[in-house]
C-alpha atoms as a PDB file:
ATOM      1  CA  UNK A   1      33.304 -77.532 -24.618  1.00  0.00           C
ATOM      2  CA  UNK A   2      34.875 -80.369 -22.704  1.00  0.00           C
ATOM      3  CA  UNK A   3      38.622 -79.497 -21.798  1.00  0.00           C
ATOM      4  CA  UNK A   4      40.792 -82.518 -23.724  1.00  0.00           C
ATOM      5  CA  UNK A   5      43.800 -83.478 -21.841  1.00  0.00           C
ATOM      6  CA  UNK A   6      45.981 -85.423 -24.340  1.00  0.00           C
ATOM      7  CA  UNK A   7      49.165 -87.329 -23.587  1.00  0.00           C
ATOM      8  CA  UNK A   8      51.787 -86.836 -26.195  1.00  0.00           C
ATOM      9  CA  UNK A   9      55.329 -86.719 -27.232  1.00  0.00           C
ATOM     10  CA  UNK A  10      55.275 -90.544 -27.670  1.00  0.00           C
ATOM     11  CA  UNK A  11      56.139 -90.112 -30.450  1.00  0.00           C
ATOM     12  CA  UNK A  12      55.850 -86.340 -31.209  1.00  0.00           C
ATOM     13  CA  UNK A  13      55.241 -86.114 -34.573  1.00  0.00           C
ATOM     14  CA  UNK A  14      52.107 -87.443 -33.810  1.00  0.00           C
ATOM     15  CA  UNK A  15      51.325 -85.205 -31.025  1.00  0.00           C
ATOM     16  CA  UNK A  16      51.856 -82.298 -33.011  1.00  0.00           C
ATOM     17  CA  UNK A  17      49.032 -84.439 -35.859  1.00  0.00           C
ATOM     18  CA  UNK A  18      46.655 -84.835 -32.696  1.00  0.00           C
ATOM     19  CA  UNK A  19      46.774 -80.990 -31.951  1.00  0.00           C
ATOM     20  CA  UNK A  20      46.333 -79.667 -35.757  1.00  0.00           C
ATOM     21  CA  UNK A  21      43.337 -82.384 -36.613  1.00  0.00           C
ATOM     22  CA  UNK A  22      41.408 -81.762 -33.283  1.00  0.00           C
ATOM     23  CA  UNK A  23      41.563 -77.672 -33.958  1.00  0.00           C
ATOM     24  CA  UNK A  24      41.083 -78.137 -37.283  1.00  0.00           C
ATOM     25  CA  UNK A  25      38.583 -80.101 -37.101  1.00  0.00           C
ATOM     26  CA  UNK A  26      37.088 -77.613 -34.887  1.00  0.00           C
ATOM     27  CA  UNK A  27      36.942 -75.264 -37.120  1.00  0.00           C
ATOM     28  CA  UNK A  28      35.289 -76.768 -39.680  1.00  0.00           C
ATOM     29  CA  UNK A  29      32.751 -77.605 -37.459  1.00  0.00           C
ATOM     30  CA  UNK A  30      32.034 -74.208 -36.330  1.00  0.00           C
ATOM     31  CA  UNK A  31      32.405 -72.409 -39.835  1.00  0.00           C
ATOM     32  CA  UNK A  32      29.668 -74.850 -40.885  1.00  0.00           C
ATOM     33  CA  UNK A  33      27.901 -73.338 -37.938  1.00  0.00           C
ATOM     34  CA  UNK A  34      28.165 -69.412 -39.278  1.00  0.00           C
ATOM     35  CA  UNK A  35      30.206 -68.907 -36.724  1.00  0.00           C
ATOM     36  CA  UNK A  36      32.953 -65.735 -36.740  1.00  0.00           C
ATOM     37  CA  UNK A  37      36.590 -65.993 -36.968  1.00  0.00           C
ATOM     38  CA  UNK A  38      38.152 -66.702 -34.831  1.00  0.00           C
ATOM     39  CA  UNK A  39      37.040 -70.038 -34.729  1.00  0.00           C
ATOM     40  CA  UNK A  40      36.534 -71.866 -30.953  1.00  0.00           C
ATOM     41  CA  UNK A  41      38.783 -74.771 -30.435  1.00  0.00           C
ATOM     42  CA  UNK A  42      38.538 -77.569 -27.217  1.00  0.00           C
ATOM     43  CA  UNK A  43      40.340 -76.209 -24.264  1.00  0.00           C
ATOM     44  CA  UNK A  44      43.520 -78.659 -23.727  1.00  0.00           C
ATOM     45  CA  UNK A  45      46.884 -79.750 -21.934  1.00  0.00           C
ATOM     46  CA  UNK A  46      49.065 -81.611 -23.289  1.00  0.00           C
ATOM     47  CA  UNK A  47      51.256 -83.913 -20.952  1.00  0.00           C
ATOM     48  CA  UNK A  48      54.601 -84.822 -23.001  1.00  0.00           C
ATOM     49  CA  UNK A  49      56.429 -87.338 -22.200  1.00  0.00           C
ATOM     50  CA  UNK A  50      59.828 -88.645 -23.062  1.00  0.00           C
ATOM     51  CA  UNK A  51      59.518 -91.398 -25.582  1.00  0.00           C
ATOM     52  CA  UNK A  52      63.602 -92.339 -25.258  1.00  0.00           C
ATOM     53  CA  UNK A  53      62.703 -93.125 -21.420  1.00  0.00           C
ATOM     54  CA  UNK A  54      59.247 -94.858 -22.302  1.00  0.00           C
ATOM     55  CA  UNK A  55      60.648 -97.120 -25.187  1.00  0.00           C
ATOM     56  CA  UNK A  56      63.143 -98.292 -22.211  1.00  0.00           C
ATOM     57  CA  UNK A  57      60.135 -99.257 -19.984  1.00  0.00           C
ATOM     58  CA  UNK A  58      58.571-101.666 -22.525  1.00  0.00           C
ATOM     59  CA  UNK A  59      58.130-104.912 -21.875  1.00  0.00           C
ATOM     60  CA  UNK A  60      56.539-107.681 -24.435  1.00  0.00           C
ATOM     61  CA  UNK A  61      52.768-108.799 -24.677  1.00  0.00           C
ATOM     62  CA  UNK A  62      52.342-111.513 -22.201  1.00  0.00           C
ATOM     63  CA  UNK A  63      55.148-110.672 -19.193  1.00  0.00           C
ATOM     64  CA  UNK A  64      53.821-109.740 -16.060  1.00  0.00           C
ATOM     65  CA  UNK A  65      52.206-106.565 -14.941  1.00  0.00           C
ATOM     66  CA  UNK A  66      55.171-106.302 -12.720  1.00  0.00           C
ATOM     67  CA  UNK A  67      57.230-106.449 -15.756  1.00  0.00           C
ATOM     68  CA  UNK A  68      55.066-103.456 -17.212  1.00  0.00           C
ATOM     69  CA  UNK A  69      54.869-101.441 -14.169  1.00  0.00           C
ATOM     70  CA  UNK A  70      57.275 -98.677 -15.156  1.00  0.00           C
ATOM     71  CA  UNK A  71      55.843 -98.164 -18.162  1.00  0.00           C
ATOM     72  CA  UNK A  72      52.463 -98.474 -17.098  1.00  0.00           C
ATOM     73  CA  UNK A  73      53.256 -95.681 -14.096  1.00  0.00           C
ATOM     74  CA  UNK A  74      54.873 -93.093 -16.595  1.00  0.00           C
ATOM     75  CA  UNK A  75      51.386 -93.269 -18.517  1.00  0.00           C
ATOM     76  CA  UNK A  76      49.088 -92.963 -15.275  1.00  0.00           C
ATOM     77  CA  UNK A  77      51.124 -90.049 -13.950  1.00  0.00           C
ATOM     78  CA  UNK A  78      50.685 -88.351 -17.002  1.00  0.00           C
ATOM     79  CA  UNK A  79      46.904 -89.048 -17.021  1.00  0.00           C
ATOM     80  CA  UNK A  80      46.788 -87.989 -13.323  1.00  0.00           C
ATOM     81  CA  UNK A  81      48.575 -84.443 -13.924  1.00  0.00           C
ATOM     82  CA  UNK A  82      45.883 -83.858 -16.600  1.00  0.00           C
ATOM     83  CA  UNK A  83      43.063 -85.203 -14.506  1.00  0.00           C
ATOM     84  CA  UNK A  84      44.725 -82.470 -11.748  1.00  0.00           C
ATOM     85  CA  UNK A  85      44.705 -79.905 -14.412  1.00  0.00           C
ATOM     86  CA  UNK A  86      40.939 -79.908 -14.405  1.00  0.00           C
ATOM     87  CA  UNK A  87      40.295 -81.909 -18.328  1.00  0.00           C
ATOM     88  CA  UNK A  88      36.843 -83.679 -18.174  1.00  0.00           C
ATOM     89  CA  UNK A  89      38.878 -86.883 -20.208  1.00  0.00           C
ATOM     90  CA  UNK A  90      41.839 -87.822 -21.733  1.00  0.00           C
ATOM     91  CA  UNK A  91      43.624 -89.553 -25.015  1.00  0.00           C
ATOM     92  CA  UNK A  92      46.780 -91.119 -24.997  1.00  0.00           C
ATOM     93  CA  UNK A  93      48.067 -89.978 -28.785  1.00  0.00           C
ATOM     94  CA  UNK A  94      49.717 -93.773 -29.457  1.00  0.00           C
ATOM     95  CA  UNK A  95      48.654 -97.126 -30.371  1.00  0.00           C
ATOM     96  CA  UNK A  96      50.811 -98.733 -27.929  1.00  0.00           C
ATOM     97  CA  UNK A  97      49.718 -97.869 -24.528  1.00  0.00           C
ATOM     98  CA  UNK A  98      46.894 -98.986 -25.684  1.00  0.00           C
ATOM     99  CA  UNK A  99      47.572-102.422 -24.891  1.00  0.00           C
ATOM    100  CA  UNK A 100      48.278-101.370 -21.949  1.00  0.00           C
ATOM    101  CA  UNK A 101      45.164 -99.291 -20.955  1.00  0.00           C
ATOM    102  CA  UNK A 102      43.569-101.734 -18.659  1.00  0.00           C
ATOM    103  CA  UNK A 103      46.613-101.278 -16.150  1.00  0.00           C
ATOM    104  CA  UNK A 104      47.231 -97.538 -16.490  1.00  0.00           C
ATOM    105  CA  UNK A 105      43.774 -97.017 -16.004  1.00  0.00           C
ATOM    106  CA  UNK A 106      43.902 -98.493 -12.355  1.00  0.00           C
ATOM    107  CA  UNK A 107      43.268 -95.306  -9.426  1.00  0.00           C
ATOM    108  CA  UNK A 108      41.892 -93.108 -12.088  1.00  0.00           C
ATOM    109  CA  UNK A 109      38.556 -91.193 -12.016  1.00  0.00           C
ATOM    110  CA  UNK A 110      39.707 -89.154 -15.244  1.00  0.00           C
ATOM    111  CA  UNK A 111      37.560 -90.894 -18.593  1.00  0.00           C
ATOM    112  CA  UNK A 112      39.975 -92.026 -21.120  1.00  0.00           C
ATOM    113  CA  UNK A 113      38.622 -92.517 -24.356  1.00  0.00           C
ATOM    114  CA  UNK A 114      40.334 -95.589 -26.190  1.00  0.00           C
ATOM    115  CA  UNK A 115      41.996 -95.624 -29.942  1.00  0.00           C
ATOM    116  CA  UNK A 116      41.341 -99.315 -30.010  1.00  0.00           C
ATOM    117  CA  UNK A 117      37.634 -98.648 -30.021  1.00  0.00           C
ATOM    118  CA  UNK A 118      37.558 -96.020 -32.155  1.00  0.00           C
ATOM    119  CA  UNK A 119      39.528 -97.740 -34.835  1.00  0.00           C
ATOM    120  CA  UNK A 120      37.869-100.709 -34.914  1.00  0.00           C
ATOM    121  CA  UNK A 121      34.467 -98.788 -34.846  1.00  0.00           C
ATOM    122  CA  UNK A 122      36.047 -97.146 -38.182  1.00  0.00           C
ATOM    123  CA  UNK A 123      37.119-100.057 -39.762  1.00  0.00           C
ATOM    124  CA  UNK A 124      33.388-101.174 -39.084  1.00  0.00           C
ATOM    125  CA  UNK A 125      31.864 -98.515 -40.607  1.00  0.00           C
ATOM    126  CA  UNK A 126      33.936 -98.463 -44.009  1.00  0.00           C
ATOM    127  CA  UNK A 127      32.426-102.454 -44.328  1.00  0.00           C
ATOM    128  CA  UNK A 128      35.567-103.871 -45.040  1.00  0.00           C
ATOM    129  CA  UNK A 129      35.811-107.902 -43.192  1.00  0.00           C
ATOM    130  CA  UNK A 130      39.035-108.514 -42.815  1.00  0.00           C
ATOM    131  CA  UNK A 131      41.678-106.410 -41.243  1.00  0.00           C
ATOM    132  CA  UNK A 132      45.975-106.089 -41.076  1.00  0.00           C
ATOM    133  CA  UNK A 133      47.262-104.173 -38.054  1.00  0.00           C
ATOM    134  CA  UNK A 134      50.345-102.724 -38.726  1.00  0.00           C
ATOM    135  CA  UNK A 135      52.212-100.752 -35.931  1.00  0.00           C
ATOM    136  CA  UNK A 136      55.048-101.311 -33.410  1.00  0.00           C
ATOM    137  CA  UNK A 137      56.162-104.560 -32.432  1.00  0.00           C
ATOM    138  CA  UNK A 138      54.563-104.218 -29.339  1.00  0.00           C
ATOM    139  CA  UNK A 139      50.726-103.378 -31.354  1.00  0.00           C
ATOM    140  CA  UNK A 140      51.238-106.243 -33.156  1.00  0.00           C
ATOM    141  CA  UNK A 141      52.465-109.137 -30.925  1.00  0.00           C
ATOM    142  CA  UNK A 142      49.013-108.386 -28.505  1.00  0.00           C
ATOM    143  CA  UNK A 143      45.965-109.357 -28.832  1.00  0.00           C
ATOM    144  CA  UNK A 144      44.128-106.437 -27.782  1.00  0.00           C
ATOM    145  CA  UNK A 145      43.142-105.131 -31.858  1.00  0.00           C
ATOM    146  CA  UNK A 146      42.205-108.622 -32.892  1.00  0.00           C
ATOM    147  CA  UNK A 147      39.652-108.865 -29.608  1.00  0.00           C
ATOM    148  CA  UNK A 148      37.806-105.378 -30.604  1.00  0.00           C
ATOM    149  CA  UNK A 149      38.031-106.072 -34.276  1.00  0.00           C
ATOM    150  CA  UNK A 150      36.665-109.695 -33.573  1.00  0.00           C
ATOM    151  CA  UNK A 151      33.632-108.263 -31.785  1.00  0.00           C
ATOM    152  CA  UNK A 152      32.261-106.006 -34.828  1.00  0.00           C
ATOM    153  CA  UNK A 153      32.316-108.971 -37.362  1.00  0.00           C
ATOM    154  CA  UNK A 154      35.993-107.919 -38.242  1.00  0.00           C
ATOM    155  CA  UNK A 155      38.441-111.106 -38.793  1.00  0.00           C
ATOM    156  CA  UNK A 156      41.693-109.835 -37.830  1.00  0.00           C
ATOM    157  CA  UNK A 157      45.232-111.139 -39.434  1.00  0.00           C
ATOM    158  CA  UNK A 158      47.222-114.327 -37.680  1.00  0.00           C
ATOM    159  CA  UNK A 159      50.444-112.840 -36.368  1.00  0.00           C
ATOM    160  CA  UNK A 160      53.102-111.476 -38.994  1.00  0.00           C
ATOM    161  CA  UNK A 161      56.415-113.477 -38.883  1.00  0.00           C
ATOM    162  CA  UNK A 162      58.698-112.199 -36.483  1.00  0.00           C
ATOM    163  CA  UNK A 163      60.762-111.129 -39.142  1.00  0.00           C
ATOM    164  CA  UNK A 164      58.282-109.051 -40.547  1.00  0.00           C
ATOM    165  CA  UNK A 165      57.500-107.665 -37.050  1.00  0.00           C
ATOM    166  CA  UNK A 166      61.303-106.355 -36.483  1.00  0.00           C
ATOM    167  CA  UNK A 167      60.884-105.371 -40.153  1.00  0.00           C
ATOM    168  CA  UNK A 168      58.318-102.413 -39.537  1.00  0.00           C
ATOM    169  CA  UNK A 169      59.047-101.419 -36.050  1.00  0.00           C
ATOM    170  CA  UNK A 170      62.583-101.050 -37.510  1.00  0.00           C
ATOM    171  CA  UNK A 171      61.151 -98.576 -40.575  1.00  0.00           C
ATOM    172  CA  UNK A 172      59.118 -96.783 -37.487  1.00  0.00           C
ATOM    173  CA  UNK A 173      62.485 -96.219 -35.615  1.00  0.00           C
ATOM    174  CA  UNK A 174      64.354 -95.072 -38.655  1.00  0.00           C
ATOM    175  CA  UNK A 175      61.865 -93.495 -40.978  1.00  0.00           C
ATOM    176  CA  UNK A 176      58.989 -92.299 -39.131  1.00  0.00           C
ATOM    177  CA  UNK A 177      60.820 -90.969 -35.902  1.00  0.00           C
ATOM    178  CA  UNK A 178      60.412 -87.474 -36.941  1.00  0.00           C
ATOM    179  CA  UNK A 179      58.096 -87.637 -39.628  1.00  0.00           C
ATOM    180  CA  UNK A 180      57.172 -89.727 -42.673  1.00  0.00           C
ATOM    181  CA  UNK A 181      59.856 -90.127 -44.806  1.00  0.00           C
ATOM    182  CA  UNK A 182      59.472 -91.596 -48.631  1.00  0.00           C
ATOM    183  CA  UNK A 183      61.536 -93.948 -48.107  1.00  0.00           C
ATOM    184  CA  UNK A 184      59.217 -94.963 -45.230  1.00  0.00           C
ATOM    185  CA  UNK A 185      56.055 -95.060 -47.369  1.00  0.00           C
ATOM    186  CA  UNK A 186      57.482 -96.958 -49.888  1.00  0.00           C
ATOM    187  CA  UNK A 187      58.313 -99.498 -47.385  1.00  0.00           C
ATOM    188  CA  UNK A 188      54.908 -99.300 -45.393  1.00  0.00           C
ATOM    189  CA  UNK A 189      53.394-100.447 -49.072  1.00  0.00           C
ATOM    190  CA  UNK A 190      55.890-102.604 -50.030  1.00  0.00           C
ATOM    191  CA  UNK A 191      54.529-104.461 -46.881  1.00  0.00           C
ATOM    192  CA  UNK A 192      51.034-103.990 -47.584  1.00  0.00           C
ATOM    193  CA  UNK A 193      51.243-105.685 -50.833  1.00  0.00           C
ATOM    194  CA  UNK A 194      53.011-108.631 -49.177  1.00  0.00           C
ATOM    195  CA  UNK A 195      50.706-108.953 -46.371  1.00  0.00           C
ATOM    196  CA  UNK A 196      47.357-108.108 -47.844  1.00  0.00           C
ATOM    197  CA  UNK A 197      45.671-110.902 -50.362  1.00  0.00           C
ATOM    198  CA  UNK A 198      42.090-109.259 -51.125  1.00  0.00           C
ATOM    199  CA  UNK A 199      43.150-105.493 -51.130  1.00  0.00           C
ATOM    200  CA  UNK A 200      38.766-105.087 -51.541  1.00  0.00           C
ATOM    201  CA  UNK A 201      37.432-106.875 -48.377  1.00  0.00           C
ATOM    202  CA  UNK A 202      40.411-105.949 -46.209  1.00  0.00           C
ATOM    203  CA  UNK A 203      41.524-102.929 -44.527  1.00  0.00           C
ATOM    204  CA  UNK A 204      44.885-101.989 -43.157  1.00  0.00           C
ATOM    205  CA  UNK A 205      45.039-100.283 -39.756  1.00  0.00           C
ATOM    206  CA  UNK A 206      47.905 -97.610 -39.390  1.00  0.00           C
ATOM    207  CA  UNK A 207      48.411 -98.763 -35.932  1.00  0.00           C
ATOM    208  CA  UNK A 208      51.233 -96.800 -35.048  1.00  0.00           C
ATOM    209  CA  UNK A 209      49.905 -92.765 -34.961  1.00  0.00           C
ATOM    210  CA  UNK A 210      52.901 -91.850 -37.130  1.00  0.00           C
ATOM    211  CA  UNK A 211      52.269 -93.921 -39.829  1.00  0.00           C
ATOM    212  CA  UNK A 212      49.200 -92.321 -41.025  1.00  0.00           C
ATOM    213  CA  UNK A 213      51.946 -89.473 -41.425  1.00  0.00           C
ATOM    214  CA  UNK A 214      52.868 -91.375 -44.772  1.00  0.00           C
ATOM    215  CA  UNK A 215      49.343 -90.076 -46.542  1.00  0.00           C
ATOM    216  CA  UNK A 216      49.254 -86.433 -45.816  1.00  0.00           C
ATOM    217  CA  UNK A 217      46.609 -86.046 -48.854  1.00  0.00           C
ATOM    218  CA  UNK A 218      44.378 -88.025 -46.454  1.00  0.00           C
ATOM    219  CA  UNK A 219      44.965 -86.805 -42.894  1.00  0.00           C
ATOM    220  CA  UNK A 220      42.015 -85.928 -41.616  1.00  0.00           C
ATOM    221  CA  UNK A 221      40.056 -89.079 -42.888  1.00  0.00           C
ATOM    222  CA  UNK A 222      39.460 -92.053 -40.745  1.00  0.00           C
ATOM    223  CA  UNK A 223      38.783 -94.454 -43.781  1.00  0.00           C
ATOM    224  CA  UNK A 224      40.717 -93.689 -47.092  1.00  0.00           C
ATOM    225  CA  UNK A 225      41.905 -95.784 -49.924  1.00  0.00           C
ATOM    226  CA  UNK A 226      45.504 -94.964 -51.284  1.00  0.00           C
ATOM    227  CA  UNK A 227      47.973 -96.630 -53.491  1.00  0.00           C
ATOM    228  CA  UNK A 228      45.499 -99.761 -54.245  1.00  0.00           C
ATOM    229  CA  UNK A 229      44.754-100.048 -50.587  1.00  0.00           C
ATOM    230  CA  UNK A 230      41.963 -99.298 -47.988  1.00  0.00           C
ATOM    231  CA  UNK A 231      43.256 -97.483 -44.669  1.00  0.00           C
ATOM    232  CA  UNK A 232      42.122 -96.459 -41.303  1.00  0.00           C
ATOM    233  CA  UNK A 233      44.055 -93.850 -39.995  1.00  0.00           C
ATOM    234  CA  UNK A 234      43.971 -94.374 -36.326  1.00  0.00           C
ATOM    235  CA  UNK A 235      44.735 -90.683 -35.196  1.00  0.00           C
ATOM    236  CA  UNK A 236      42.069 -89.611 -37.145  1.00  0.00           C
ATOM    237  CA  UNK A 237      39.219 -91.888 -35.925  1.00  0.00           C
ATOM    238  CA  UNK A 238      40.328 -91.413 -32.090  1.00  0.00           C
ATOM    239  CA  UNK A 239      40.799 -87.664 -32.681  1.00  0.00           C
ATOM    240  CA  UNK A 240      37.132 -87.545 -34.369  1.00  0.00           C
ATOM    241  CA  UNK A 241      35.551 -89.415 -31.059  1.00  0.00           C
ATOM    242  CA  UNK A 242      37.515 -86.795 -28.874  1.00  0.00           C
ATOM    243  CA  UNK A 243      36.104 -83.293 -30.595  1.00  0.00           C
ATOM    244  CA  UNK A 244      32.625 -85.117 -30.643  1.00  0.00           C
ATOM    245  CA  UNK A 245      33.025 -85.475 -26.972  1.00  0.00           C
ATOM    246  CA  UNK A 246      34.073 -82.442 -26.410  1.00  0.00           C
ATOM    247  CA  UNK A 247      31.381 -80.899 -28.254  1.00  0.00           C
ATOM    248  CA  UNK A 248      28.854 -82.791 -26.212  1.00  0.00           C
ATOM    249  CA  UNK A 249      28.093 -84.433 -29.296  1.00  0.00           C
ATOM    250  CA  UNK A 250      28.420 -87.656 -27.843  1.00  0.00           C
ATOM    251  CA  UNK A 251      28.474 -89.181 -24.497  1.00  0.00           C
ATOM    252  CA  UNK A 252      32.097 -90.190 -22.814  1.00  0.00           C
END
C-alpha cells in the first residue's frame, strides 16, 4: 500500500474523522477480501499543525499571494516534512487550504490529492444539479468550488449574504471547534432550509471537514440524505479517493 501522509489538526476533530474512516475503511475492504484479523491499514504520518496560529495567517479570497504567504508556507512545510518522511502523496484534512492549493503546491514533488475534486466528483455522481457550499468564510467567499462544480454540469449557489457568511463560520468557531454539538446541527439545518429552494435537485456540500461531524449516522458516506436534505460529506469523498490510491486502486 501507498504510505498516506495527511496534514491535520486544522481543525482536529476532523483529523481524528480522517484517521478512523481511512482505517476503517480499510478494513472493510480487506474483510471483504477473506482476509485475517488483524486487518492491514495504509501506512501514514500525520503532520499537525496548530490551527490557533493558522487561523491568524488567513487572509481573504482575492488579496495577494503575498498577503497569503504565511499561511500558504505553514501548509507547504507540512507537506514537505511528509514528503521527507517517505509518503508516496498527501491530503490536507480541510476545505480551506484548499483554496489555497495552487500556491502551497509550488517546490513540491510530493502528489497531493485535492478535496475540491473529490467532492465535486461526488456531488456528480449522486445526480443532483445544483449545489450550496457551506463551510468557513474563507470556502465560501472563493471561487475555487463553484469552478470544479461548474465543470461537471453542477450550477453552484451565488454568494450567501455576508451576514449569512459570519453566521456559519461563527457556529464553526463556537459549535464545531471540538466536535458537533446539537446546538450546531440545528443551526447547520436551520440554514439549509433558508438557503436551499429545491431540497430534490440540489445538494449541500459540508465544506468545512467538521461539519459532516453533525451526521454521525452517516459518516462514512460521501452522498447521504438527512433531515429532508441531500449531503456530500467532504471528508468522506476525499478520504475514499485516498484509500483507493493507496490501494493502487486508482492512479494518483
Amino acid at each position: 500500500m501507498k504510505k498516506i501522509g495527511i496534514v491535520g489538526g486544522v481543525g482536529w476533530p476532523s483529523t481524528l474523522d480522517y484517521y478512523r474512516q481511512i482505517c476503517l475503511a480499510a478494513n472493510t475492504h480487506f474483510k471483504a477480501k477473506g482476509t485475517k484479523t488483524p486487518y492491514p491499514t495504509p501506512p501514514m504520518t500525520i503532520e499537525s499543525l496548530v490551527m490557533h496560529e493558522t487561523r491568524g495567517f488567513r487572509a481573504q479570497p482575492g488579496d495577494s499571494d503575498d498577503a497569503w504567504a504565511k499561511y500558504d508556507g505553514a501548509f507547504r512545510g507540512a507537506l514537505l516534512r511528509l514528503q521527507e518522511a517517505g509518503c508516496d502523496f498527501g491530503i490536507i484534512a480541510n476545505n480551506t487550504s484548499h483554496t489555497r492549493l495552487h500556491a502551497i503546491r509550488q517546490g513540491l514533488t510530493l502528489p497531493v490529492v485535492s478535496i475540491l475534486e473529490e467532492t465535486a466528483s461526488a456531488a456528480s455522481a449522486s445526480g443532483a444539479t445544483k449545489a450550496l457550499v457551506l463551510g468557513t468564510e474563507v470556502t465560501m467567499r472563493a471561487d475555487d468550488y463553484a469552478e470544479v462544480l461548474r465543470d461537471r454540469g453542477i450550477a453552484p449557489n451565488t454568494r450567501l449574504s455576508d451576514g449569512t457568511i459570519d453566521k456559519l463560520q461563527a457556529l464553526i468557531d463556537q459549535e464545531f471547534d471540538q466536535g458537533a454539538t446539537d446546538r450546531g446541527r440545528r443551526g447547520l439545518l436551520d440554514l439549509c432550509s433558508a438557503c436551499v429552494v429545491d431540497r430534490e435537485s440540489t445538494v449541500v456540500l459540508l465544506a468545512c471537514t467538521e461539519l459532516p461531524l453533525a451526521f454521525p449516522a452517516h459518516g462514512h458516506a460521501a452522498s447521504f440524505r438527512s433531515d429532508g436534505f441531500r449531503f456530500i460529506n467532504t471528508t468522506a469523498a476525499h478520504v475514499q479517493a485516498a484509500l483507493q490510491i493507496s490501494l493502487g486502486l486508482r492512479p494518483l
